[in-house]
Protein backbone atom coordinates (compact mmCIF):
# COMPACT_ATOMS: atom_id res chain seq x y z
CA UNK A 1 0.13 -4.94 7.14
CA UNK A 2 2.26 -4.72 10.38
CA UNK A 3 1.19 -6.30 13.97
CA UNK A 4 2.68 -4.45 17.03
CA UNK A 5 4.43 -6.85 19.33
CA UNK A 6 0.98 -7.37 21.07
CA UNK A 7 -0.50 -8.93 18.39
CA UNK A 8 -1.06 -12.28 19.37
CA UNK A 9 -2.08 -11.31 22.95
CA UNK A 10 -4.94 -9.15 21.32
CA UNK A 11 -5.90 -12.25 19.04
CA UNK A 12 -6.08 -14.64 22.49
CA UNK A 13 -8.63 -12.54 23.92
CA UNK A 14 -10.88 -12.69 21.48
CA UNK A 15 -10.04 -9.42 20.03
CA UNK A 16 -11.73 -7.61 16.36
CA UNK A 17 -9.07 -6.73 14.28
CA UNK A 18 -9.24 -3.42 11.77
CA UNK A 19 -6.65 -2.28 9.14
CA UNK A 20 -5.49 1.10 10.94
CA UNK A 21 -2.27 3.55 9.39
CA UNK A 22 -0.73 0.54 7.99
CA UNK A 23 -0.87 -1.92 11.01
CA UNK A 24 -3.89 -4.91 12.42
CA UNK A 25 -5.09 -3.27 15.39
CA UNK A 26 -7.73 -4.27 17.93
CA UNK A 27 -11.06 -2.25 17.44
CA UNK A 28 -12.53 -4.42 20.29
CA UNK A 29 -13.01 -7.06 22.55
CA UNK A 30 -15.66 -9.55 23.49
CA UNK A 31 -17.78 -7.10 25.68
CA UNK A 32 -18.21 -4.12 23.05
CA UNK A 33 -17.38 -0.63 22.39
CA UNK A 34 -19.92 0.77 25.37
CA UNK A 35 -18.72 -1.58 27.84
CA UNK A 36 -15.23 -1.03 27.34
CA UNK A 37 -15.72 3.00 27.12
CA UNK A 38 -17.76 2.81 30.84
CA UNK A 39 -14.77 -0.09 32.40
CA UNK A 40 -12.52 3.39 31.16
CA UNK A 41 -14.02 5.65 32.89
CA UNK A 42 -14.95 3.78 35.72
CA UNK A 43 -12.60 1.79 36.50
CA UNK A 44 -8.96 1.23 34.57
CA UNK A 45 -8.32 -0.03 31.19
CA UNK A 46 -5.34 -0.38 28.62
CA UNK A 47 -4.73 0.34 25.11
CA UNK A 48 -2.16 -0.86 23.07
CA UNK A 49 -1.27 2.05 21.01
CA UNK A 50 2.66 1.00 19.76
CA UNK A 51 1.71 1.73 16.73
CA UNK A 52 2.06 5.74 17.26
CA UNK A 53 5.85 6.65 16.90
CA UNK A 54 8.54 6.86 19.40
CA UNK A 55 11.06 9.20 18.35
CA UNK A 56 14.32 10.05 19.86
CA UNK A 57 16.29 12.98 19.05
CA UNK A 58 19.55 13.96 21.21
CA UNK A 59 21.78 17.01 19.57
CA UNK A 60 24.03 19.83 19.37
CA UNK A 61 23.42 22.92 21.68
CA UNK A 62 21.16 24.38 18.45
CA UNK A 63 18.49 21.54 18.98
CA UNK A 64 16.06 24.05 20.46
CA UNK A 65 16.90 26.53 18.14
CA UNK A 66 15.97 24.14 15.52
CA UNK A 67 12.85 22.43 16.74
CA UNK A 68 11.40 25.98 17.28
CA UNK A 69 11.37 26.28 13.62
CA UNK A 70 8.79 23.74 13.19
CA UNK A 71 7.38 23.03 16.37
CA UNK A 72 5.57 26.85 18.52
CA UNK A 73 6.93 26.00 21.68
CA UNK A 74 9.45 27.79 23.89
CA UNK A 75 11.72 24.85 24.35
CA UNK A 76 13.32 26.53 27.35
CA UNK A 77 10.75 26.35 29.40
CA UNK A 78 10.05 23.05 29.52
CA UNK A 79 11.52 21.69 32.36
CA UNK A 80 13.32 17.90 32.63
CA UNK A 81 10.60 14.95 32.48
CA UNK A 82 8.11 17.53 31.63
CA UNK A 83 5.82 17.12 28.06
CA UNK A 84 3.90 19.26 26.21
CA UNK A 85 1.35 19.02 23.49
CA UNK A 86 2.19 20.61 20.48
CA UNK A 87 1.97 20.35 16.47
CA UNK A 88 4.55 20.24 13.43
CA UNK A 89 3.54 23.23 11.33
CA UNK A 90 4.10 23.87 7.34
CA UNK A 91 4.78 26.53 5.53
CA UNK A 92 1.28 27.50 5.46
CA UNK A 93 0.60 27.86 9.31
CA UNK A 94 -1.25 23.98 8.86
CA UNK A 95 -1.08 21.07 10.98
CA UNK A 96 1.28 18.39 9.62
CA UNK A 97 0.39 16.68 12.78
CA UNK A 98 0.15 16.97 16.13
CA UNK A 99 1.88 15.28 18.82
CA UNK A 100 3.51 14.98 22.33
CA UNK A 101 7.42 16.24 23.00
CA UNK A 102 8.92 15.33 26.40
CA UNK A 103 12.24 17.16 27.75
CA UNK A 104 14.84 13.87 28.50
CA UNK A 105 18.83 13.76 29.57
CA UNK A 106 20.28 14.54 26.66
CA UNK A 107 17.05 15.53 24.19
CA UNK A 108 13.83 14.94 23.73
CA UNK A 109 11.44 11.82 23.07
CA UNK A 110 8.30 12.85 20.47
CA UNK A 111 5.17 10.77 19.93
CA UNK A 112 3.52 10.96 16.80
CA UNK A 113 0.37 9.85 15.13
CA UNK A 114 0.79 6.35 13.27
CA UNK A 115 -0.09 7.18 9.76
CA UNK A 116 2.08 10.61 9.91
CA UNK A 117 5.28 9.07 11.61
CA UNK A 118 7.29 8.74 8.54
CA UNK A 119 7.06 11.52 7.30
CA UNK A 120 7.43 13.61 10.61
CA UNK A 121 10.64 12.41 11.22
CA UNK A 122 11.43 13.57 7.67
CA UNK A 123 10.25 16.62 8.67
CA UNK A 124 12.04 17.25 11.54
CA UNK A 125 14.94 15.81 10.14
CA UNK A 126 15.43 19.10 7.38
CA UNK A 127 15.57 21.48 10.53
CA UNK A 128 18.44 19.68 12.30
CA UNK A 129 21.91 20.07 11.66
CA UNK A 130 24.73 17.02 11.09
CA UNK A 131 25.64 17.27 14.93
CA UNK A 132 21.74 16.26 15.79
CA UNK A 133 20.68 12.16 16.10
CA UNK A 134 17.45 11.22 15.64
CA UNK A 135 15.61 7.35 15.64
CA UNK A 136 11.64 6.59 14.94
CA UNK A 137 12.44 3.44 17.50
CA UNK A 138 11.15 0.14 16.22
CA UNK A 139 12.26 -2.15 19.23
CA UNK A 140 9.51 -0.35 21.68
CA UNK A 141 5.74 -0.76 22.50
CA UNK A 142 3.62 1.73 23.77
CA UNK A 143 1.00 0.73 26.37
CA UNK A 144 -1.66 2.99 27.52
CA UNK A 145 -3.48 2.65 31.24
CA UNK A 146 -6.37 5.09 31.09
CA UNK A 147 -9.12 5.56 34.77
CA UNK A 148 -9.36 6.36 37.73
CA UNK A 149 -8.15 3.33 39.42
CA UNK A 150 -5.17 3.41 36.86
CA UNK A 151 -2.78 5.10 39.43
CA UNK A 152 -3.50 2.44 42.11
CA UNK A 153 -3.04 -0.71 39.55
CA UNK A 154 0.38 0.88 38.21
CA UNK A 155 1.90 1.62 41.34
CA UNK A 156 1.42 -2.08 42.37
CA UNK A 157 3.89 -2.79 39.65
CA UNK A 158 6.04 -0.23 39.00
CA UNK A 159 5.64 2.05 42.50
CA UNK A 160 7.06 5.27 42.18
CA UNK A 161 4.55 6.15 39.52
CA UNK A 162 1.85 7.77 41.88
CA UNK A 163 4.00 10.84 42.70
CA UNK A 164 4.35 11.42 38.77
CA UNK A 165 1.81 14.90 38.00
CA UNK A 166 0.04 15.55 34.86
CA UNK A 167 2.05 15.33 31.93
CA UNK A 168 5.09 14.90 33.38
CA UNK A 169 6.99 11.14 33.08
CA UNK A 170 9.82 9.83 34.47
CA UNK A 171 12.32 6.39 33.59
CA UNK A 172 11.36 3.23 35.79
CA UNK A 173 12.37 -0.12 36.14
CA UNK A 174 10.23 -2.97 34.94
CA UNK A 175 11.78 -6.64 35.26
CA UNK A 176 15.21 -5.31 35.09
CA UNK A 177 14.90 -3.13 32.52
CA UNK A 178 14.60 0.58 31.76
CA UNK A 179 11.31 2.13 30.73
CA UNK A 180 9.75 5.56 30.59
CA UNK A 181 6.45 6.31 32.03
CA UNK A 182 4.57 9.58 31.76
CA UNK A 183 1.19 10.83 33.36
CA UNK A 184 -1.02 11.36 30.32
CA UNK A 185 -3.37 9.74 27.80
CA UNK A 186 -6.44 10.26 25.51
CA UNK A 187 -9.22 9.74 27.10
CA UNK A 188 -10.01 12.36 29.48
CA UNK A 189 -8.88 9.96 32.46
CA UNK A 190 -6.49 9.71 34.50
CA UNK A 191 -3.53 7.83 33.39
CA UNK A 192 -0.08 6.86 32.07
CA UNK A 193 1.26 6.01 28.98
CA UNK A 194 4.46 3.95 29.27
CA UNK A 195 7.44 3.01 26.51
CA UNK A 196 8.92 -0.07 26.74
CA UNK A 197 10.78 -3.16 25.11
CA UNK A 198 8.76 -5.23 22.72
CA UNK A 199 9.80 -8.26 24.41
CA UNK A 200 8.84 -6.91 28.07
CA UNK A 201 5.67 -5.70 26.58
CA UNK A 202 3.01 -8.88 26.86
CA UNK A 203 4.36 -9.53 30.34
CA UNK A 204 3.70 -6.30 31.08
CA UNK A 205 0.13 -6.37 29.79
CA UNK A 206 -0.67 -9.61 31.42
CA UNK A 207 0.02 -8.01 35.01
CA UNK A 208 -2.08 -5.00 34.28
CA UNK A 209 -4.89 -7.42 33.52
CA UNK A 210 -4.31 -9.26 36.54
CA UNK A 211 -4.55 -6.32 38.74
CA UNK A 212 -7.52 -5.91 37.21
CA UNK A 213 -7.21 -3.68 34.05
CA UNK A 214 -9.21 -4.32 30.87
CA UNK A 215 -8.12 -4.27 27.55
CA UNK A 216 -9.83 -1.71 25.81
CA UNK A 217 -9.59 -1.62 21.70
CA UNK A 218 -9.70 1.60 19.25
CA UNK A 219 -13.32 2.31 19.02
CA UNK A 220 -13.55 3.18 22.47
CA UNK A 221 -10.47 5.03 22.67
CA UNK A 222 -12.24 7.47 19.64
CA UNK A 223 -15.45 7.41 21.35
CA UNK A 224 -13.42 8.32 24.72
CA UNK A 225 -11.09 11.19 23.29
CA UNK A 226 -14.73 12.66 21.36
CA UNK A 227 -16.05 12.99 24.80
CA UNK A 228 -13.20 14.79 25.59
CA UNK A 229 -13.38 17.29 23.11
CA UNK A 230 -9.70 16.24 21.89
CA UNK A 231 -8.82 16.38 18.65
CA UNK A 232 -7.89 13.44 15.78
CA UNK A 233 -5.58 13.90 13.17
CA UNK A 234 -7.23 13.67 9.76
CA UNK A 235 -10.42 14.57 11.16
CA UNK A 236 -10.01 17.87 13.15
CA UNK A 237 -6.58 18.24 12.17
CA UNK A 238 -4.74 18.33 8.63
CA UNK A 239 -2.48 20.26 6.51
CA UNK A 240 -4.97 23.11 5.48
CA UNK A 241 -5.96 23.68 9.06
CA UNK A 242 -4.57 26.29 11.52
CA UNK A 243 -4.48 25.95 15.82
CA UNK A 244 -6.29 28.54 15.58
CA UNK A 245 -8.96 27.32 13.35
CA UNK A 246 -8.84 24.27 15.62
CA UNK A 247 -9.64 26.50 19.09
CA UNK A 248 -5.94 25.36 20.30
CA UNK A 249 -4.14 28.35 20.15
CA UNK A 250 -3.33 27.16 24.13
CA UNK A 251 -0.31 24.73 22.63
CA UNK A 252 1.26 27.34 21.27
CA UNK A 253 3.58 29.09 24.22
CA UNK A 254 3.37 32.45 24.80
CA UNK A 255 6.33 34.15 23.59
CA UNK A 256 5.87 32.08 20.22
CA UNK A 257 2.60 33.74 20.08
CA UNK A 258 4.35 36.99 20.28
CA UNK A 259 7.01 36.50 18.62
CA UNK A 260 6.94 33.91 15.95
CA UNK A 261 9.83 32.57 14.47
CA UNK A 262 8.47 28.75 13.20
CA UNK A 263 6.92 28.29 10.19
CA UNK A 264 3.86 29.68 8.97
CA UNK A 265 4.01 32.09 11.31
CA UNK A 266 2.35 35.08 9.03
CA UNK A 267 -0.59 33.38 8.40
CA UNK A 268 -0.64 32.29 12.38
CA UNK A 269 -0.13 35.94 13.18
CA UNK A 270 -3.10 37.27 10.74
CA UNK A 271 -5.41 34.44 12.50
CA UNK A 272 -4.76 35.59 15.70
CA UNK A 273 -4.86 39.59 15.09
CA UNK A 274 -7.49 39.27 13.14
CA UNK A 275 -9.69 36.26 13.45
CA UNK A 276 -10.44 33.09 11.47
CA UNK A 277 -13.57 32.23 9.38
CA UNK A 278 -13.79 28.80 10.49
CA UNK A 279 -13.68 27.08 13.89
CA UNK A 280 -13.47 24.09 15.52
CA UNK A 281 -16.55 23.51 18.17
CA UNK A 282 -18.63 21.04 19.88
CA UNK A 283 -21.70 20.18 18.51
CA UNK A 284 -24.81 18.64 20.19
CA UNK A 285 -27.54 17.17 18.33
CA UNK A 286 -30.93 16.93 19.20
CA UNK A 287 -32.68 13.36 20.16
CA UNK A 288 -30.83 10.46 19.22
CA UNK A 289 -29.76 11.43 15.41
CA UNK A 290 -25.89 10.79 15.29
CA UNK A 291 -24.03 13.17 13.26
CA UNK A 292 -21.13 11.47 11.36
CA UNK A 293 -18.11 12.79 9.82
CA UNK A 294 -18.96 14.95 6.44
CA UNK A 295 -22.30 15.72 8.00
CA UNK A 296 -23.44 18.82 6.65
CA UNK A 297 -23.97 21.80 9.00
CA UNK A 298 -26.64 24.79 8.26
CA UNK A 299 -27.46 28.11 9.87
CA UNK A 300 -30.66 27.42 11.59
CA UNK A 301 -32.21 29.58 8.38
CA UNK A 302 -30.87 27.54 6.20
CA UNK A 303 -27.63 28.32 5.00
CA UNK A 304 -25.26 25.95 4.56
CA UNK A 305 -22.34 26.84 7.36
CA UNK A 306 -19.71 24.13 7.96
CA UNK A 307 -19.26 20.29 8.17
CA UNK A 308 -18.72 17.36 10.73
CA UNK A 309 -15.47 16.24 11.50
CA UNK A 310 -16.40 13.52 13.99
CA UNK A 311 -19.53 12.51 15.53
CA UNK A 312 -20.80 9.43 17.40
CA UNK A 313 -22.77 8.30 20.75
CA UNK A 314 -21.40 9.31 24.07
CA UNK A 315 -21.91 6.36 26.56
CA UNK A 316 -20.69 8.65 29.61
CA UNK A 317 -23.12 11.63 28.59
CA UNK A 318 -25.92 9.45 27.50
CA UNK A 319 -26.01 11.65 24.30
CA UNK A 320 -25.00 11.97 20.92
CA UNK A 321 -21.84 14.21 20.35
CA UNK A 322 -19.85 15.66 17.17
CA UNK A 323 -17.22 17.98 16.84
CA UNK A 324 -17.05 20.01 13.57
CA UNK A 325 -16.08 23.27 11.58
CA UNK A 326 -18.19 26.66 11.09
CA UNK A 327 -18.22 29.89 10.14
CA UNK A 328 -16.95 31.76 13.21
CA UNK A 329 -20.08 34.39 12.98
CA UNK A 330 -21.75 31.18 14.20
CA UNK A 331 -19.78 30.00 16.92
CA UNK A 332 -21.37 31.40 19.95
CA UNK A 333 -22.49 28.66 22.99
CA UNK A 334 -25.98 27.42 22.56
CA UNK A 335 -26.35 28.82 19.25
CA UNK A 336 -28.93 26.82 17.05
CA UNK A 337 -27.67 25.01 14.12
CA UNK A 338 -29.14 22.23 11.81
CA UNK A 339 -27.66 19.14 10.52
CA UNK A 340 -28.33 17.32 7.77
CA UNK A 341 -28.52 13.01 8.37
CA UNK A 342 -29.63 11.31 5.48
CA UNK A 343 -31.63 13.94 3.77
CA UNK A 344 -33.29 15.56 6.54
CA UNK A 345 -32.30 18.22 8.26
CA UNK A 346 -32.23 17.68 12.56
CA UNK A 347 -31.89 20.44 15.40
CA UNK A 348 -28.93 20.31 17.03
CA UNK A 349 -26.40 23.48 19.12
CA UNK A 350 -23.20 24.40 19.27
CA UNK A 351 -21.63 23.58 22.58
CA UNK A 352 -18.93 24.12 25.11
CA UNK A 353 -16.22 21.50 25.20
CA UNK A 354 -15.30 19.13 26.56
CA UNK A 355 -18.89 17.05 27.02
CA UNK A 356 -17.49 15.13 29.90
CA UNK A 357 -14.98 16.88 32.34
CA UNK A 358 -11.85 15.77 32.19
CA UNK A 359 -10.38 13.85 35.26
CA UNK A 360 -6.40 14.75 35.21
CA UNK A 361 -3.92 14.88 38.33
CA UNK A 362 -2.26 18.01 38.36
């Protein structure tokens, strides 16, 4: 089991430890899930998420050409500093993950999930040529400041920040040394995600908290991105799944859409000509009844019409919340559904997302 280079800091403040894609990582902190979710969107908090990967890949003037085999984005228009979400896609038109590709000098940085880094790179590796470098880094953390106040506790360390926009980053100096912030996140909040050094990396931590920022462990970060109506791989995202199955046929850029040219692309091409017969939606349950992942959904006469993906309580909407897969016939907003929690069956609709309004600087 592998510790990120926060580790011990986590374990000093009293920090839960779970097993999570291979490494110990904090699941909470003295004050709980709840609190930690409402100091988020409240306030500021930070996640230690170095456990996603860092990948660097520079290259030959073909790099485009060759990412846009495997990746459905038109690499030229993304501009210097400027990300985009995105996915790896098989052979099928599935989801081998998704993930977030920033435009540097000289290439392009990717984060990936944790438990799919590995073999991403591998991945991506078979579509560049012998003139192309890549490196799943090793020697960085990955910190994450997520709420509203997160702009004005950054900028007290590392000013410049503030003038960054919505998922676009930029390279600072902290202590002397280089690292790469970008405007973005998980949580439906306002914030930054920044790369750097292992060793700068419980310094850097320590500061946040003194400016007030509270560390803030994985179950709130799920319960925070379910609010959000964004997805997590493994749950609303695998191999067998399409982005259009998963209602994100927005990450795909236009002319891809039009055009093709990546992988998969004739099964992507029939789902968007001519529809899919599953797809990814919000889902509200009646009362209190929380609908967990593999919860059985049913037409509301009966029939048995998709399943849960991931469900839990929603401290910021006072409401249980679940995202899941139907039939597409029974899709529509507000349409009735039934779920079945421990044996019984519970009312429940299918809702717009996201369940809480995302907060993001543009």
């Amino acid at each position: 089991m592998e510790k990120t280079a926060l580790y011990n800091f986590h374990k000093n403040l009293g920090a839960k430890f779970v097993a999570f894609a291979g490494y110990q990582m904090p699941i909470q902190y003295k004050d709980g899930i709840v609190k930690e979710h409402i100091t988020t969107r409240q306030t500021a908090g930070f996640f230690d998420v170095s456990h996603m990967g860092q990948l660097f890949i520079s290259g030959s003037k073909s790099l485009e050409q060759n990412l846009e085999k495997i990746i459905p984005l038109d690499f030229k228009e993304i501009k210097i500093n400027q990300s985009k979400y995105s996915f790896l896609i098989n052979d099928k038109g599935g989801v081998i993950d998704d993930l977030i590709i920033t435009r540097v000098d000289g290439g392009f940085n990717i984060i990936l999930n944790a438990a799919c880094k590995d073999n991403d790179t591998k991945e991506i590796a078979k579509c560049l040529d012998s003139d192309s470098k890549y490196e799943l880094k090793k020697d960085l953390s990955l910190v994450a400041l997520q709420g509203p106040k997160s702009e004005t506790i950054l900028e007290a360390i590392i000013p410049g920040v503030k003038q960054l926009k919505f998922m676009n980053g930029d390279y600072f100096k902290f202590q002397g040394k280089k690292i790469y912030v970008t405007r973005s996140g998980y949580t439906g909040e306002d914030g930054f995600e920044i790369s750097l050094s292992n060793t700068n990396a419980e310094n850097f931590t320590k500061l946040l908290s003194n400016k007030g920022a509270k560390p803030i462990g994985l179950g709130a970060r799920d319960t925070l991105r379910l609010e959000a109506g964004l997805c997590l791989y493994g749950h609303e995202l695998n191999q067998d799944i399409s982005p259009i199955q998963a209602n994100l046929k927005w990450a795909i850029s236009k002319r891809r859409r039009e055009e093709g040219g990546f992988k998969g692309w004739e099964n992507i091409q029939n789902d968007l000509k001519n529809g899919v017969s599953k797809i990814r939606v919000g889902i509200k349950p009646s009362g209190r009844i929380i609908a967990r992942e593999g919860t059985k959904i049913f037409s509301s006469s009966g029939d048995e019409i998709g399943v849960v993906t991931s469900g839990t309580f929603g401290p910021s909407v006072n409401t249980p919340v679940a995202m899941g897969y139907i039939q597409s016939k029974f899709s529509e907003i507000d349409n009735k559904i039934l779920l079945e929690v421990r044996g019984k069956k519970h009312d429940a609709v299918v809702s717009k997302l996201p369940f809480y309004k995302k907060s993001y600087v543009k």
